[in-house]
N, C-alpha and C. Protein backbone atom coordinates (compact mmCIF):
# COMPACT_ATOMS: atom_id res chain seq x y z
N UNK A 1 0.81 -1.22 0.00
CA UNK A 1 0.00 0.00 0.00
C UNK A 1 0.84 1.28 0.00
N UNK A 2 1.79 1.11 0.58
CA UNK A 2 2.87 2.52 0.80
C UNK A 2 3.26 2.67 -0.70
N UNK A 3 3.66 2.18 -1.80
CA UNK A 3 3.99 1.97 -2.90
C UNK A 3 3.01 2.65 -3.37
N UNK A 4 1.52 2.13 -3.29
CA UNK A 4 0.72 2.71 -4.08
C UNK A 4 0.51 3.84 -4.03
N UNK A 5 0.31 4.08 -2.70
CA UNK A 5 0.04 5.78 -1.65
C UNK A 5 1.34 6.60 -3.08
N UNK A 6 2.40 6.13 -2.70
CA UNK A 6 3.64 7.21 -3.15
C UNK A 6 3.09 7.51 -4.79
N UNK A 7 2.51 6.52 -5.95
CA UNK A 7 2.68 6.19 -7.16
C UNK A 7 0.88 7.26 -7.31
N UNK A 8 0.08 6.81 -6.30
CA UNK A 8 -1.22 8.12 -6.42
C UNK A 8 -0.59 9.50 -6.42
N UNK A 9 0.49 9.94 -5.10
CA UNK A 9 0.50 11.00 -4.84
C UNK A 9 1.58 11.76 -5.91
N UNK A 10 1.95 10.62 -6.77
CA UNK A 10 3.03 11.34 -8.05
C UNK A 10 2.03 11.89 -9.11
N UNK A 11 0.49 10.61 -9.41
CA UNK A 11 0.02 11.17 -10.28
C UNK A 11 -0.75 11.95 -9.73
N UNK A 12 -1.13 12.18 -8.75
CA UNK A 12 -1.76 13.29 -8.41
C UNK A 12 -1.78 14.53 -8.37
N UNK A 13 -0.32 15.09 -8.17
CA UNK A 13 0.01 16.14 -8.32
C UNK A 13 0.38 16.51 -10.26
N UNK A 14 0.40 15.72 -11.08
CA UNK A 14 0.63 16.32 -12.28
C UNK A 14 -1.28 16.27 -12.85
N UNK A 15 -2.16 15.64 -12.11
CA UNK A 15 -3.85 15.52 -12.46
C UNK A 15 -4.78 15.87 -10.93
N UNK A 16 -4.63 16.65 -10.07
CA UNK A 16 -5.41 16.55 -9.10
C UNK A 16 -6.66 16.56 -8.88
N UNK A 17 -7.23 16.64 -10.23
CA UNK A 17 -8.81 16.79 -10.03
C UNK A 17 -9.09 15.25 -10.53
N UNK A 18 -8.46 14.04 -10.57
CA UNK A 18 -8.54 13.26 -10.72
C UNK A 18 -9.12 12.01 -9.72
N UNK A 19 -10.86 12.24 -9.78
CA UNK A 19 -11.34 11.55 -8.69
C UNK A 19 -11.38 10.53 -8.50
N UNK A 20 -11.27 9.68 -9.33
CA UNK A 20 -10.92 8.05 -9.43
C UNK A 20 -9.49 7.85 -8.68
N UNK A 21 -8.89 8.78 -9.24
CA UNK A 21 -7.22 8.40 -8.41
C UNK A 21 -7.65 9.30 -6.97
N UNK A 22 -8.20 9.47 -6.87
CA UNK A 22 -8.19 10.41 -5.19
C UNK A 22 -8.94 8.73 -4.43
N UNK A 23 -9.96 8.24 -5.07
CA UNK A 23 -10.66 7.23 -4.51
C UNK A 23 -9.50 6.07 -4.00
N UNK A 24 -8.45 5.56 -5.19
CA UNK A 24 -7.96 4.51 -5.08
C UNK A 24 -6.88 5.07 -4.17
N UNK A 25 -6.33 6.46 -3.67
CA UNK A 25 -5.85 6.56 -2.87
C UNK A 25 -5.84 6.65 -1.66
N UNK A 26 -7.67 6.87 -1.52
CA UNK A 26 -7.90 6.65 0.17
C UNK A 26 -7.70 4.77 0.68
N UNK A 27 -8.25 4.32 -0.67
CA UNK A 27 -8.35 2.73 -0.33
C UNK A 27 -6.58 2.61 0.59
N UNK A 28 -5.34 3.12 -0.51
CA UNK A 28 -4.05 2.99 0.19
C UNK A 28 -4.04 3.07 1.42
N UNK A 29 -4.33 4.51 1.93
CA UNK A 29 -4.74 4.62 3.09
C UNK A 29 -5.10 4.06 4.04
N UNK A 30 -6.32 3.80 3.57
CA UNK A 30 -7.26 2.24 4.68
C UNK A 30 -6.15 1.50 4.82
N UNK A 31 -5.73 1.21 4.10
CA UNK A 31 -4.63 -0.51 4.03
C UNK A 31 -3.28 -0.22 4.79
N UNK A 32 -3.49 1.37 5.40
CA UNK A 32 -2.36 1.50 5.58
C UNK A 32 -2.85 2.37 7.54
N UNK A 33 -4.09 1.78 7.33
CA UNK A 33 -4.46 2.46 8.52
C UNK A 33 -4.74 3.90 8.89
N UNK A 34 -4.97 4.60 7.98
CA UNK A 34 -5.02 5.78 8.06
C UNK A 34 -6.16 6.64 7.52
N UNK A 35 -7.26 6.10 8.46
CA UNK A 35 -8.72 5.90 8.56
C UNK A 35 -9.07 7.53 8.02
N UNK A 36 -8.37 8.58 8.99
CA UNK A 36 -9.14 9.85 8.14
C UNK A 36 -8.52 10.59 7.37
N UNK A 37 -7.37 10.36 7.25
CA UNK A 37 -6.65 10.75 6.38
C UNK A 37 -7.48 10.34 4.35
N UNK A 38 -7.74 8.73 4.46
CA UNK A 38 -8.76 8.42 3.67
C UNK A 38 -9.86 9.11 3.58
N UNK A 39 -10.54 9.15 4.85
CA UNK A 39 -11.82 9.48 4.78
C UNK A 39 -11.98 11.24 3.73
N UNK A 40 -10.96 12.04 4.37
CA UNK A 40 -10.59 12.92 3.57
C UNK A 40 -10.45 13.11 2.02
N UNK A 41 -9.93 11.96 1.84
CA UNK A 41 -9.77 11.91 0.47
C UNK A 41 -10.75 11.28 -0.50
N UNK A 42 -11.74 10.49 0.52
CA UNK A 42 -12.74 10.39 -0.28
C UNK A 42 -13.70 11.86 -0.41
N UNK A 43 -13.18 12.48 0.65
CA UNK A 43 -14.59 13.68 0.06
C UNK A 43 -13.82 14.44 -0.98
N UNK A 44 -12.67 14.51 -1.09
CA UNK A 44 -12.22 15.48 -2.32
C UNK A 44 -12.69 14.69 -3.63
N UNK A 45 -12.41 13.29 -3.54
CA UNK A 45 -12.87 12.54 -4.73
C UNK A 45 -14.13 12.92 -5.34
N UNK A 46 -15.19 12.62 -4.52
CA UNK A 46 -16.55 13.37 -4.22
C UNK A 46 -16.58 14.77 -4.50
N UNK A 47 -16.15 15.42 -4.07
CA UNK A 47 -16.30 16.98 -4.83
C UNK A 47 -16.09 16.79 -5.79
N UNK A 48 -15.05 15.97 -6.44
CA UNK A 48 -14.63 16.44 -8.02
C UNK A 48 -15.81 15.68 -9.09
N UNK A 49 -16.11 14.35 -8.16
CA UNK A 49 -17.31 13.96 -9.33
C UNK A 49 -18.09 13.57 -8.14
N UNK A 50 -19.46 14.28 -7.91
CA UNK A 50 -20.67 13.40 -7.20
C UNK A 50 -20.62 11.92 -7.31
N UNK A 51 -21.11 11.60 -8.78
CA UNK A 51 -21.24 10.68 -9.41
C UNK A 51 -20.46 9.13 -9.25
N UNK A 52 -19.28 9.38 -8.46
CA UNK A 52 -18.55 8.32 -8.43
C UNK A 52 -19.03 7.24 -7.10
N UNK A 53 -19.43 6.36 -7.52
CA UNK A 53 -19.58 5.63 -6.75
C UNK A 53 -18.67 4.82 -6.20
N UNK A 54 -17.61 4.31 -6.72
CA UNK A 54 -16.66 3.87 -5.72
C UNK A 54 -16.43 5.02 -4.47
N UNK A 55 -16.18 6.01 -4.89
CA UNK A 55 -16.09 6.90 -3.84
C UNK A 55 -16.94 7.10 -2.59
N UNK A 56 -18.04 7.13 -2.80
CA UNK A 56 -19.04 6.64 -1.48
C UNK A 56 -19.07 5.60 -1.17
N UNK A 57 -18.93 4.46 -1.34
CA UNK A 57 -18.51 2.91 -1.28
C UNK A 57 -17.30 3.23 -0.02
N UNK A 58 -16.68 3.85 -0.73
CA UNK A 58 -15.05 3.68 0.20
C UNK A 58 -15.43 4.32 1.65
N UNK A 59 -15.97 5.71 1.22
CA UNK A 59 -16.54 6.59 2.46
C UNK A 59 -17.04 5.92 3.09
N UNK A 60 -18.13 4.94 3.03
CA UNK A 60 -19.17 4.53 3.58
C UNK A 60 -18.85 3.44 4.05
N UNK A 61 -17.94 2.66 4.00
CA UNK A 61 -17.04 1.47 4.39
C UNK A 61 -15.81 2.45 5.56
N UNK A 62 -15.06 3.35 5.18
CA UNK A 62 -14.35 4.19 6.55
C UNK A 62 -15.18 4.63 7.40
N UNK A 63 -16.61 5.07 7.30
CA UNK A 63 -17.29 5.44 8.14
C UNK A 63 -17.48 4.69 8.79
N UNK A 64 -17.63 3.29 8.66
CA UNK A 64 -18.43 2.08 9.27
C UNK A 64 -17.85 1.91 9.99
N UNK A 65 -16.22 1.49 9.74
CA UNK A 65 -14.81 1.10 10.47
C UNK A 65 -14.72 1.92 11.66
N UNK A 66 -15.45 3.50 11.38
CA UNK A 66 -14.98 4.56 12.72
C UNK A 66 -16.35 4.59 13.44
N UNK A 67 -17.13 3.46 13.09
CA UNK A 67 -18.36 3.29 14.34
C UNK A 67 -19.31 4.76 13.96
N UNK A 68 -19.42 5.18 12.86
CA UNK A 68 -20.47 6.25 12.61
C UNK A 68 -21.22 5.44 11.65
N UNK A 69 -21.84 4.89 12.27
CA UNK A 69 -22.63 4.23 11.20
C UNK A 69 -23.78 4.99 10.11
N UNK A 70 -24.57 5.62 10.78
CA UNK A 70 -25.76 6.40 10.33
C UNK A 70 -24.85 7.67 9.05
N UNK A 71 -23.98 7.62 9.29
CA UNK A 71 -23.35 8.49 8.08
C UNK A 71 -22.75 7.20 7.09
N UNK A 72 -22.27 6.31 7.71
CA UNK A 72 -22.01 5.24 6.26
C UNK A 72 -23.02 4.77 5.50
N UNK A 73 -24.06 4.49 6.49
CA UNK A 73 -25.42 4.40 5.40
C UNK A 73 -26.13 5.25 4.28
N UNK A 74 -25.72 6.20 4.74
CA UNK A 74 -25.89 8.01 3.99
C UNK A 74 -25.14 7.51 2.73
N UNK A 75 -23.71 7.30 3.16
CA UNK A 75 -22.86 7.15 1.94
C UNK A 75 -23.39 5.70 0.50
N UNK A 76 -23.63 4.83 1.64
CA UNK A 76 -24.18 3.56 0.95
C UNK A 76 -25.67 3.61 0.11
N UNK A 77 -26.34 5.06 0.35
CA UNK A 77 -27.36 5.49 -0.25
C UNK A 77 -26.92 6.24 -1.43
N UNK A 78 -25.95 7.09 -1.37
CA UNK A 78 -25.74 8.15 -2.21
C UNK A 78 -24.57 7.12 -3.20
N UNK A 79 -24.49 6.28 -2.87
CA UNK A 79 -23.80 5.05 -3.95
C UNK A 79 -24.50 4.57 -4.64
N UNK A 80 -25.95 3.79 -3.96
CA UNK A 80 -26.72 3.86 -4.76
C UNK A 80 -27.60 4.31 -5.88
N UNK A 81 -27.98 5.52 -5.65
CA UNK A 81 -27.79 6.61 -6.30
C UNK A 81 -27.35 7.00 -7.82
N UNK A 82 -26.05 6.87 -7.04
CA UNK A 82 -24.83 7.52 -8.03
C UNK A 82 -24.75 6.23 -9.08
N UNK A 83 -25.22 4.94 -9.05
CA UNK A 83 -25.28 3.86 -9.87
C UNK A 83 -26.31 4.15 -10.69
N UNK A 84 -27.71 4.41 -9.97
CA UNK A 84 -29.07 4.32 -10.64
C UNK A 84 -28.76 5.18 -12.11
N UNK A 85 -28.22 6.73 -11.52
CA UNK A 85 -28.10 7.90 -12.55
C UNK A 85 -27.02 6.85 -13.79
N UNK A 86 -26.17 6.36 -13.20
CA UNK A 86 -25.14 5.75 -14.33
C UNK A 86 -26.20 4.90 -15.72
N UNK A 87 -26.82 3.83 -14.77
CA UNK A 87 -28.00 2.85 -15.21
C UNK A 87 -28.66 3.75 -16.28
N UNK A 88 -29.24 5.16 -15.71
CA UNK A 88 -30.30 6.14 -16.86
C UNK A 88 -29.69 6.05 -18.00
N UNK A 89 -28.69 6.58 -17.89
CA UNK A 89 -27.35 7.44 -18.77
C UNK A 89 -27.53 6.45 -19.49
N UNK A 90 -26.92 5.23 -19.50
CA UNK A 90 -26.53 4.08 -20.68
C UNK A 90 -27.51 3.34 -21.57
């Protein structure tokens, strides 16, 4: 995970609005124990695209881990969600 963390935070800085890579970098995080530091980075992911559902997935799975449950469910809704709109689209 430290590998990955370093190889997000290279491409990150030359793409930062890059919410898919903000997502797979909180996952590093998690794996690396570093519960809000992730959690953080899933909401930037989230700002940059609502729409991403891995990104509330991840949120909503760190939330769970930090015993806030009633906000991971929030997240596990707004995942849902964020699928249905995908589902319209295609």
């Amino acid at each position: 995970p430290q590998q990955a963390l370093e190889a997000f935070d290279h491409f990150l800085a030359a793409q930062p609005d890059h919410a898919e890579a903000l997502a797979k970098k909180a996952e590093s995080l998690e794996k690396l124990g570093r519960l809000n530091e992730a959690l953080a980075c899933c909401d930037q992911a989230i700002g940059k695209n609502e729409g991403l559902t891995m990104a509330w997935l991840q949120k909503g799975g760190l939330l769970n881990k930090l015993n806030r449950h009633a906000e991971a469910i929030d997240c596990f809704e707004q995942a849902l969600l964020a699928q249905e709109k995908k589902a319209k689209v295609s």
